[in-house]
N, C-alpha and C. Protein backbone atom coordinates (compact mmCIF):
# COMPACT_ATOMS: atom_id res chain seq x y z
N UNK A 1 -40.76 -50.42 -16.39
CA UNK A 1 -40.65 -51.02 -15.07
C UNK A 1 -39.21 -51.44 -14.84
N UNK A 2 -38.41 -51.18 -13.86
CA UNK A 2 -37.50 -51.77 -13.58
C UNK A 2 -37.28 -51.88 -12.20
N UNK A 3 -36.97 -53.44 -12.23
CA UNK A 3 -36.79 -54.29 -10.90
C UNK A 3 -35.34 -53.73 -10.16
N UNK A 4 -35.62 -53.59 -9.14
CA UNK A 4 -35.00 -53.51 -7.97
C UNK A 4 -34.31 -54.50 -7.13
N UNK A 5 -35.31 -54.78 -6.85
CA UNK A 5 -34.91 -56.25 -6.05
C UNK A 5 -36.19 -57.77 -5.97
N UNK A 6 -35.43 -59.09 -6.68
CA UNK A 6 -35.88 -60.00 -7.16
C UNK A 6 -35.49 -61.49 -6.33
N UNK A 7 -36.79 -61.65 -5.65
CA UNK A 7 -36.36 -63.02 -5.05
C UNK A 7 -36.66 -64.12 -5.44
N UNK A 8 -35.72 -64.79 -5.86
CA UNK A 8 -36.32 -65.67 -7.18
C UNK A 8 -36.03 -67.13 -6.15
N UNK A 9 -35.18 -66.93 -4.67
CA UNK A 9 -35.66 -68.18 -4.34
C UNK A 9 -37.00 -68.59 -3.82
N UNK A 10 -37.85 -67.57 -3.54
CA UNK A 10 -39.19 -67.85 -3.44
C UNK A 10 -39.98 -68.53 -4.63
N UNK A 11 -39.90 -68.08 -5.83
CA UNK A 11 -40.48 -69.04 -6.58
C UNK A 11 -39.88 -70.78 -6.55
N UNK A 12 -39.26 -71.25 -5.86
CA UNK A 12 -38.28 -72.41 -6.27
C UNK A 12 -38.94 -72.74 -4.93
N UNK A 13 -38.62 -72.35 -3.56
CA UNK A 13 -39.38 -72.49 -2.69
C UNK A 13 -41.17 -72.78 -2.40
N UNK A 14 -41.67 -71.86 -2.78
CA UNK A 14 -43.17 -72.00 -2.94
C UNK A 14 -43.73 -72.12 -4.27
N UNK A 15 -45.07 -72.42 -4.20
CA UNK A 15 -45.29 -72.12 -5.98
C UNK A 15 -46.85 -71.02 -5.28
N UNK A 16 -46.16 -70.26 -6.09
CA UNK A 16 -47.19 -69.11 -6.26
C UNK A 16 -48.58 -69.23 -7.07
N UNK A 17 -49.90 -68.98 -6.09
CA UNK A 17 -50.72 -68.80 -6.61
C UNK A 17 -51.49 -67.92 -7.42
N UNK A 18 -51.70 -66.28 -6.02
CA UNK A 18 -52.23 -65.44 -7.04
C UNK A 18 -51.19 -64.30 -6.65
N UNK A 19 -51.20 -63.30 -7.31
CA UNK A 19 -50.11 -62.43 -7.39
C UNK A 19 -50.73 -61.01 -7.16
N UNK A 20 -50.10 -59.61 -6.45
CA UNK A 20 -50.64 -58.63 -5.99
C UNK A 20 -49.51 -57.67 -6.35
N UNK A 21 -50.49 -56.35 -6.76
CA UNK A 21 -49.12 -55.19 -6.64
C UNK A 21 -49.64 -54.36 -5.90
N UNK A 22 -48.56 -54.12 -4.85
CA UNK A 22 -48.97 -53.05 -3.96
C UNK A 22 -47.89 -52.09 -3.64
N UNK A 23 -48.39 -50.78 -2.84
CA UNK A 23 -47.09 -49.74 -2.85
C UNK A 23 -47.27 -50.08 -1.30
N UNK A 24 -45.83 -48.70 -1.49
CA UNK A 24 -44.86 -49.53 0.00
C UNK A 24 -44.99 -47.74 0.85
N UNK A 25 -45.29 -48.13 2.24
CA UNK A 25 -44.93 -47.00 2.88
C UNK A 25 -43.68 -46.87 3.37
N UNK A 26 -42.84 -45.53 3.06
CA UNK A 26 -41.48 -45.51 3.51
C UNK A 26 -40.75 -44.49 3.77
N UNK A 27 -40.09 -44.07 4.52
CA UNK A 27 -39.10 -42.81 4.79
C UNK A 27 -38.16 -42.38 3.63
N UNK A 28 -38.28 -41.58 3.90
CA UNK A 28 -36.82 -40.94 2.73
C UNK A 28 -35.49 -41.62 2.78
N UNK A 29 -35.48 -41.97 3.88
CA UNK A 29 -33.71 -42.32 3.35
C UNK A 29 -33.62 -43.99 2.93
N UNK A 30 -35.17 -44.52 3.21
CA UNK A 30 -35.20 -46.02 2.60
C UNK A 30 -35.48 -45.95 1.10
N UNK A 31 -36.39 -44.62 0.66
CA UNK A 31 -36.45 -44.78 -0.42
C UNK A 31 -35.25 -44.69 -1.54
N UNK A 32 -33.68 -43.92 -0.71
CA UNK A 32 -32.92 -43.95 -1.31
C UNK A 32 -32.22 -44.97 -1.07
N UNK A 33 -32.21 -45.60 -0.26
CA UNK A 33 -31.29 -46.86 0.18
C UNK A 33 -31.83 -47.79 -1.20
N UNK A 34 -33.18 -47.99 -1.02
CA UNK A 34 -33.27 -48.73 -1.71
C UNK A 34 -33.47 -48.75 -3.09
N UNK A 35 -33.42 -47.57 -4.09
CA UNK A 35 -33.20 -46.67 -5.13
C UNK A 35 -31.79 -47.32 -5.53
N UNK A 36 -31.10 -47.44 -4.44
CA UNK A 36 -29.39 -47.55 -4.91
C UNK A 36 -29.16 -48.66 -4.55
N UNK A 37 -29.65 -49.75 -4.31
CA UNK A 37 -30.43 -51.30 -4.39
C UNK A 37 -29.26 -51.89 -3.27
N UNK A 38 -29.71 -51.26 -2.14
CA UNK A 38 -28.76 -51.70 -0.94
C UNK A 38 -29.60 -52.37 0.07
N UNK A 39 -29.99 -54.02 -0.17
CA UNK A 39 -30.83 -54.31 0.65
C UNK A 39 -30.95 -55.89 0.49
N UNK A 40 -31.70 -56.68 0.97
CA UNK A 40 -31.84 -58.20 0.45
C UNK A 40 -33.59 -58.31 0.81
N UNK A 41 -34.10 -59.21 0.22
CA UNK A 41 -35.57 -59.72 -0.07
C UNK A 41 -35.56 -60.75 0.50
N UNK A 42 -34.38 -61.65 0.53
CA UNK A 42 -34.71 -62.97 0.14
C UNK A 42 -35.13 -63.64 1.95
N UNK A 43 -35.08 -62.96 2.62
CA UNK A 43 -35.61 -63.53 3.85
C UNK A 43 -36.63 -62.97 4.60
N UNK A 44 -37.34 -62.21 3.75
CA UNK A 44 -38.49 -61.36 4.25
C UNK A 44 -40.22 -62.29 4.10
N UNK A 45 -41.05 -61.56 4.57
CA UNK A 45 -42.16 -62.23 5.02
C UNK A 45 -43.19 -60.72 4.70
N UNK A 46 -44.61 -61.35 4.51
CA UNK A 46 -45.93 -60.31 5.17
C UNK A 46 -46.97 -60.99 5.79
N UNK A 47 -46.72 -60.37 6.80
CA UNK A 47 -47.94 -60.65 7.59
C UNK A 47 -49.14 -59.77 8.00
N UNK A 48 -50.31 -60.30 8.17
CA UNK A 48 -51.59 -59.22 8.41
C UNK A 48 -52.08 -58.91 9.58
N UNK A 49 -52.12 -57.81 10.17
CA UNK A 49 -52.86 -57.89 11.59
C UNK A 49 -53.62 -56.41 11.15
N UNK A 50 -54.27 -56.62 12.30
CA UNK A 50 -55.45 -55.65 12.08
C UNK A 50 -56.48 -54.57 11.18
N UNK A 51 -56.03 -55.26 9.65
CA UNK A 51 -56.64 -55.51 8.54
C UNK A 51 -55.75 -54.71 7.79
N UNK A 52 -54.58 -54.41 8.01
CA UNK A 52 -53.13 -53.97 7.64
C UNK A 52 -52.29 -54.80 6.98
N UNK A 53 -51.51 -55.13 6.25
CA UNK A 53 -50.24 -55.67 5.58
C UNK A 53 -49.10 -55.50 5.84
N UNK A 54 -48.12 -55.91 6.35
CA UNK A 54 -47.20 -55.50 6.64
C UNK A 54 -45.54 -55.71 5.82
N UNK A 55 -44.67 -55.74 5.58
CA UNK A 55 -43.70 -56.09 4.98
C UNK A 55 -42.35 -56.41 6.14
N UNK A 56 -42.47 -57.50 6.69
CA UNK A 56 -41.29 -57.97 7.70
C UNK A 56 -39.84 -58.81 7.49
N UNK A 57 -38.98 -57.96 8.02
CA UNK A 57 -37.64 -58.72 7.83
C UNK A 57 -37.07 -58.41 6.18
N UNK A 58 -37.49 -57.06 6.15
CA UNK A 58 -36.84 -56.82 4.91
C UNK A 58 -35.68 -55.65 4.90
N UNK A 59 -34.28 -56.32 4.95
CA UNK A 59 -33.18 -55.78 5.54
C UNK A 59 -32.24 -54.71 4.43
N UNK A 60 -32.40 -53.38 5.06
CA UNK A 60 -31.90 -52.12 4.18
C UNK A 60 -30.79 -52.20 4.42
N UNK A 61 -29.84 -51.25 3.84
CA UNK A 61 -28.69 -51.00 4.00
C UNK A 61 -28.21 -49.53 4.54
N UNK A 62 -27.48 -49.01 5.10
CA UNK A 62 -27.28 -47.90 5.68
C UNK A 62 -27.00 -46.75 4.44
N UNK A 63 -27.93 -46.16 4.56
CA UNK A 63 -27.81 -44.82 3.41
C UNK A 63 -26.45 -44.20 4.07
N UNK A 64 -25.62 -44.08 2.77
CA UNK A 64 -24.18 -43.78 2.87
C UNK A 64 -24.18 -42.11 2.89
N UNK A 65 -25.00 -41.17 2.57
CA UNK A 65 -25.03 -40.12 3.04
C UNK A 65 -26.20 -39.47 4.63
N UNK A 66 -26.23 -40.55 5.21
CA UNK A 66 -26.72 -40.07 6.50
C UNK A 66 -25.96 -39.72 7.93
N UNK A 67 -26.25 -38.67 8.34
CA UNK A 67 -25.54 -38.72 9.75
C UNK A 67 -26.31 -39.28 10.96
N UNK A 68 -27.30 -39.73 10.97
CA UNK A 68 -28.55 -40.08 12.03
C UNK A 68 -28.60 -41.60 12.01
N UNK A 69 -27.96 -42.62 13.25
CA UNK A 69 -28.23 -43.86 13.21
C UNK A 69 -30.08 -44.62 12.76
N UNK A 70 -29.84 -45.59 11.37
CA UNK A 70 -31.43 -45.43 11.40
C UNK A 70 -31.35 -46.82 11.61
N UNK A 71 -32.86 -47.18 11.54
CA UNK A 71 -33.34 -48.94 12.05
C UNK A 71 -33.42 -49.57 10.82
N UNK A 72 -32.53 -50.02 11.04
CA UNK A 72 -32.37 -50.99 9.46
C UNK A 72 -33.52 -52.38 8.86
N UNK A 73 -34.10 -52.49 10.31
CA UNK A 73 -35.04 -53.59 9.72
C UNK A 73 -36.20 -52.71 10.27
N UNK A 74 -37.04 -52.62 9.69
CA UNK A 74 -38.16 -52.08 10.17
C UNK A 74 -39.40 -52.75 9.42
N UNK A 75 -40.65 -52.77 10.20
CA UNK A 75 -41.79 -53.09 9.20
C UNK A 75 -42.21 -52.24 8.54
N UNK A 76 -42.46 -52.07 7.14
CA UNK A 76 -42.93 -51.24 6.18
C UNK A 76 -44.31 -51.78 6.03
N UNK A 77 -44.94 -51.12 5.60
CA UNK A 77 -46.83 -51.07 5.64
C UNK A 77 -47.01 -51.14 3.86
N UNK A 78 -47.44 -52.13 3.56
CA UNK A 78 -47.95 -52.38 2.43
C UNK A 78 -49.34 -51.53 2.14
N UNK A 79 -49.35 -50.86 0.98
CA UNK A 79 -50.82 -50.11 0.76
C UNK A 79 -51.37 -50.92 -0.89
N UNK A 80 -52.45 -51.82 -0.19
CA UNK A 80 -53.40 -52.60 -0.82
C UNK A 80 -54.93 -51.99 -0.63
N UNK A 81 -55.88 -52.47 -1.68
CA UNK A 81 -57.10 -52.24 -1.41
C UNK A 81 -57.89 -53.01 0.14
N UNK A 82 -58.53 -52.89 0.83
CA UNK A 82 -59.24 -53.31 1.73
C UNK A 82 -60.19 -55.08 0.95
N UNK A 83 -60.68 -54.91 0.21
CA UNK A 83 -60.73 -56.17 -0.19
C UNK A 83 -59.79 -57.22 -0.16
N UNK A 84 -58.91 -56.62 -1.15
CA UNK A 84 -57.16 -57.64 -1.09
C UNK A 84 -56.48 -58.13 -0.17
N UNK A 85 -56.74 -57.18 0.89
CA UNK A 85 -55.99 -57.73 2.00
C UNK A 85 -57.42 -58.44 2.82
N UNK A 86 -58.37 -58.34 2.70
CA UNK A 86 -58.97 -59.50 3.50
C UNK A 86 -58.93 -60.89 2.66
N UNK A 87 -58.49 -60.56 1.64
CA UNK A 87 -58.81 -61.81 0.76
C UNK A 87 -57.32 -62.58 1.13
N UNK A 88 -56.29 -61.69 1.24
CA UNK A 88 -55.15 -62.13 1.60
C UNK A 88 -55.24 -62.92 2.96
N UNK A 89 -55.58 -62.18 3.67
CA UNK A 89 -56.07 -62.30 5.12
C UNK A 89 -56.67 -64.05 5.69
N UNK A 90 -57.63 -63.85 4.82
CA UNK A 90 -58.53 -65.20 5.14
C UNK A 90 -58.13 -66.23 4.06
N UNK A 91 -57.31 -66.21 3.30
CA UNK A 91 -56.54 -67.52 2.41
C UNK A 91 -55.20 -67.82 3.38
N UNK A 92 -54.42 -66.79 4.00
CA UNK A 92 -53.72 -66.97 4.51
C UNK A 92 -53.83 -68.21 6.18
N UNK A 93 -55.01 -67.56 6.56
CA UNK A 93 -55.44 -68.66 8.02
C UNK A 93 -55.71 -69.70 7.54
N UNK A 94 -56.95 -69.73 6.56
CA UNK A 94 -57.60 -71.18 6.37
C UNK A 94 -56.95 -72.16 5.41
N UNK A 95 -56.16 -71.62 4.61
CA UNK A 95 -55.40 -72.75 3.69
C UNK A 95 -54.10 -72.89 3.79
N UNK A 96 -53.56 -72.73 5.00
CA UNK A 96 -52.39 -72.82 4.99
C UNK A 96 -51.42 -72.13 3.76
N UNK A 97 -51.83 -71.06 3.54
CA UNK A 97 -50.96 -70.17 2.84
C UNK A 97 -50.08 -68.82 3.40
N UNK A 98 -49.48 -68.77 2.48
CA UNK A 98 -48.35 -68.07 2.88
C UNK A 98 -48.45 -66.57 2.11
N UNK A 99 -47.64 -65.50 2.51
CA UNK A 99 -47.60 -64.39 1.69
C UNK A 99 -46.09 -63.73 1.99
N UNK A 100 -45.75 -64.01 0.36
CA UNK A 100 -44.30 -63.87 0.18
C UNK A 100 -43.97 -62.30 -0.94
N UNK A 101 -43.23 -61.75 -0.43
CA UNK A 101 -42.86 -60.72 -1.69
C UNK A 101 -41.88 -61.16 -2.49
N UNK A 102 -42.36 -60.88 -3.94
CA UNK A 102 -41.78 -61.69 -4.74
C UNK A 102 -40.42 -60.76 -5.74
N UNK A 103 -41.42 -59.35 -5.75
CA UNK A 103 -39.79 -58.52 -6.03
C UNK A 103 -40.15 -57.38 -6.11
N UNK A 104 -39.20 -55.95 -6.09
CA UNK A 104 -39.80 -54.73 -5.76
C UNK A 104 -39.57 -53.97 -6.84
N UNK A 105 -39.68 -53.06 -7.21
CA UNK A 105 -39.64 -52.07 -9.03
C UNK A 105 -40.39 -50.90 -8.74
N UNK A 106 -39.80 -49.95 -9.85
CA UNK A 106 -39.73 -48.52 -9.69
C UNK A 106 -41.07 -48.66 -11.09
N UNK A 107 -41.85 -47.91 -10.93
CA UNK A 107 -43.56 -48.07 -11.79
C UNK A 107 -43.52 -46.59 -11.76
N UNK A 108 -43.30 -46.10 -12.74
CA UNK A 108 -43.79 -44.45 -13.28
C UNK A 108 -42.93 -43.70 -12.09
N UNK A 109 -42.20 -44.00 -11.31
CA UNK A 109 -41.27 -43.11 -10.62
C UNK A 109 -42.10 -43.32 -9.47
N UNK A 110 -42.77 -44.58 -8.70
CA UNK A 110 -43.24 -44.95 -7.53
C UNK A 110 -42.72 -46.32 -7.42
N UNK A 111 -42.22 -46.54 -5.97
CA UNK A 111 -41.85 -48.00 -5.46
C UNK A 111 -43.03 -48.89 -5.44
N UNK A 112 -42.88 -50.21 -5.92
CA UNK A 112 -44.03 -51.04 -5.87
C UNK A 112 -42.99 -52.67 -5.54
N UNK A 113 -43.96 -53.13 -4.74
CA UNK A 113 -43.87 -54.62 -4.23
C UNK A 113 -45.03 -55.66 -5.01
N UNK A 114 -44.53 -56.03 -5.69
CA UNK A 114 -45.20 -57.81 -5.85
C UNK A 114 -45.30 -58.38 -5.28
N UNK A 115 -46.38 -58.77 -4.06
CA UNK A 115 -46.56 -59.82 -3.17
C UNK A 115 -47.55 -61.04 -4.02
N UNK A 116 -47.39 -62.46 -3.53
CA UNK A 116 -47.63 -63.02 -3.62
C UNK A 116 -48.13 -64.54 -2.78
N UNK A 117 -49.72 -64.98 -2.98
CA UNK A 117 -50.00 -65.78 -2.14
C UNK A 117 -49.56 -67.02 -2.14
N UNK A 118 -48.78 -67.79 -1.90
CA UNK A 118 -48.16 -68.72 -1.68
C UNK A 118 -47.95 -70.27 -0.83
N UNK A 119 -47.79 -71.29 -1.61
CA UNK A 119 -48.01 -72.38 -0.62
C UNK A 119 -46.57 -73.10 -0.97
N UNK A 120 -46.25 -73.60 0.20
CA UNK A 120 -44.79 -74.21 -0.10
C UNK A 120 -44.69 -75.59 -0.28
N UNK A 121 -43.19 -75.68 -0.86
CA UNK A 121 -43.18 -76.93 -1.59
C UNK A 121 -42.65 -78.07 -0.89
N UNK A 122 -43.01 -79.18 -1.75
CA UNK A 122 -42.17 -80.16 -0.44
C UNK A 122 -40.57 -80.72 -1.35
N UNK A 123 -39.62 -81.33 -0.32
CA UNK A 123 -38.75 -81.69 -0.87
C UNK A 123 -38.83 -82.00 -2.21
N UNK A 124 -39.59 -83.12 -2.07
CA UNK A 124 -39.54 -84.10 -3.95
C UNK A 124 -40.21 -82.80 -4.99
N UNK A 125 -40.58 -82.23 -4.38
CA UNK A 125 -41.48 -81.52 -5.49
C UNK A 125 -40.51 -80.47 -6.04
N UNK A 126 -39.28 -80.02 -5.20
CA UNK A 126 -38.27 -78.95 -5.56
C UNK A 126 -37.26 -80.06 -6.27
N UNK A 127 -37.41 -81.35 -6.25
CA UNK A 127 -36.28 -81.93 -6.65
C UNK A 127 -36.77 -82.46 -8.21
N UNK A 128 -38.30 -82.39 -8.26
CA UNK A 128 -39.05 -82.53 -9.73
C UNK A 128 -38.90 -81.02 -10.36
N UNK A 129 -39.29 -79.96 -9.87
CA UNK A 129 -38.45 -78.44 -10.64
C UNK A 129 -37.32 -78.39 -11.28
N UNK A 130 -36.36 -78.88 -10.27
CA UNK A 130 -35.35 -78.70 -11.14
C UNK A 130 -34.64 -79.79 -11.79
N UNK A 131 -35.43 -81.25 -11.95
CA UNK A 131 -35.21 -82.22 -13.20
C UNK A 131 -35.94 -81.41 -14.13
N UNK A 132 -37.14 -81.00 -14.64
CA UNK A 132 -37.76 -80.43 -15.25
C UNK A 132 -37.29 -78.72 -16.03
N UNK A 133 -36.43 -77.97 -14.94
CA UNK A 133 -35.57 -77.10 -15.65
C UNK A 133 -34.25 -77.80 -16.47
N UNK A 134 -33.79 -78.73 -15.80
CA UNK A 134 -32.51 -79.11 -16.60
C UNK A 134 -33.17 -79.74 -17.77
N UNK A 135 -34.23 -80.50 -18.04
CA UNK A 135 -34.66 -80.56 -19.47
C UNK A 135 -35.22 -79.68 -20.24
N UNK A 136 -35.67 -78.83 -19.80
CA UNK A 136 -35.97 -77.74 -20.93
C UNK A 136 -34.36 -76.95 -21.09
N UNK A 137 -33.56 -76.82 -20.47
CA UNK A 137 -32.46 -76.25 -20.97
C UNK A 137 -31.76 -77.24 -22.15
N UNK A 138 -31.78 -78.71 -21.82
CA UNK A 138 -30.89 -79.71 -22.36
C UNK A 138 -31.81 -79.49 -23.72
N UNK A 139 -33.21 -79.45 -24.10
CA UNK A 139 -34.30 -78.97 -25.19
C UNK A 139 -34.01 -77.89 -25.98
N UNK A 140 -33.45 -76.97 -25.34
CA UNK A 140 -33.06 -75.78 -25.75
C UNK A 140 -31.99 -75.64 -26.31
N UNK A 141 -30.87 -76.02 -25.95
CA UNK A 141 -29.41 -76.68 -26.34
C UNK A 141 -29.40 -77.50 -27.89
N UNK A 142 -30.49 -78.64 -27.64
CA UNK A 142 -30.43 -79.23 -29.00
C UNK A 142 -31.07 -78.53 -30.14
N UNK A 143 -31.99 -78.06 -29.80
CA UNK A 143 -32.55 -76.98 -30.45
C UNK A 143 -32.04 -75.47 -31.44
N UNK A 144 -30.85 -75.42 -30.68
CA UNK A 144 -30.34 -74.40 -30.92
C UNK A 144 -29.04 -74.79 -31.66
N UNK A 145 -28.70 -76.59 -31.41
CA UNK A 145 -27.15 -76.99 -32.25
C UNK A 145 -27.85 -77.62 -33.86
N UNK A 146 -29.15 -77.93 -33.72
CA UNK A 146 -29.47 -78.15 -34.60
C UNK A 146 -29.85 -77.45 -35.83
């Protein structure tokens, strides 16, 4: 497996509940754009309508061998099972959850997205994360002089 593209301020942001892999519908020249990891995650979204998945605000980069102006943000169509996405679907309305992609990777020579269901955090609670990372590092440190 190797990652592509990794948005790791979403975990710091939300805390992730349950986690999904799904493939991505896409044109040729995104699949090379994004092959040659010309793109950002970190402000993208999915949303569900009409028992579909979608992948929004996830911004490519201009494939450097094209002559044809293309649409750089476009919605890409997540391909999940029909269960998953209702399950996505109806956690998303009723619990105030969220659905975030968490990072994208090349799986046997197919693009795949990690989405994830998500509820966000509140201030104090991002400011208890990272007291809690700086002690396991400061743990790790002594650990390692000792």
């Amino acid at each position: 497996m190797t990652v592509l593209f990794d948005n790791r301020q979403a975990r710091f942001h939300y805390e992730l509940i349950e986690e999904y892999e799904a493939g991505i519908s896409l044109l040729g020249w995104e699949v090379k754009s994004i092959k040659a990891k010309h793109g950002n995650l970190k402000s993208s979204w999915c949303k569900v309508s009409n028992g579909e998945i979608f992948l929004e605000n996830f911004k490519l980069g201009q494939w450097r061998f094209s002559t044809n102006p293309q649409e750089l943000v476009r919605s890409k169509k997540l391909l999940l099972n029909k269960n998953e996405i209702l399950r996505l679907e109806v956690k998303s309305k009723e619990g105030n959850f969220t659905i975030v992609p968490v990072k994208i990777f090349l799986l046997k020579g197919k693009l795949k997205c990690k989405i994830a269901l998500a509820k966000g955090r509140k201030k104090f609670e991002k400011k208890q994360v990272l007291k809690e990372r700086d002690l396991r590092r400061e743990a790790q440190k002594a650990m390692k002089q000792y």
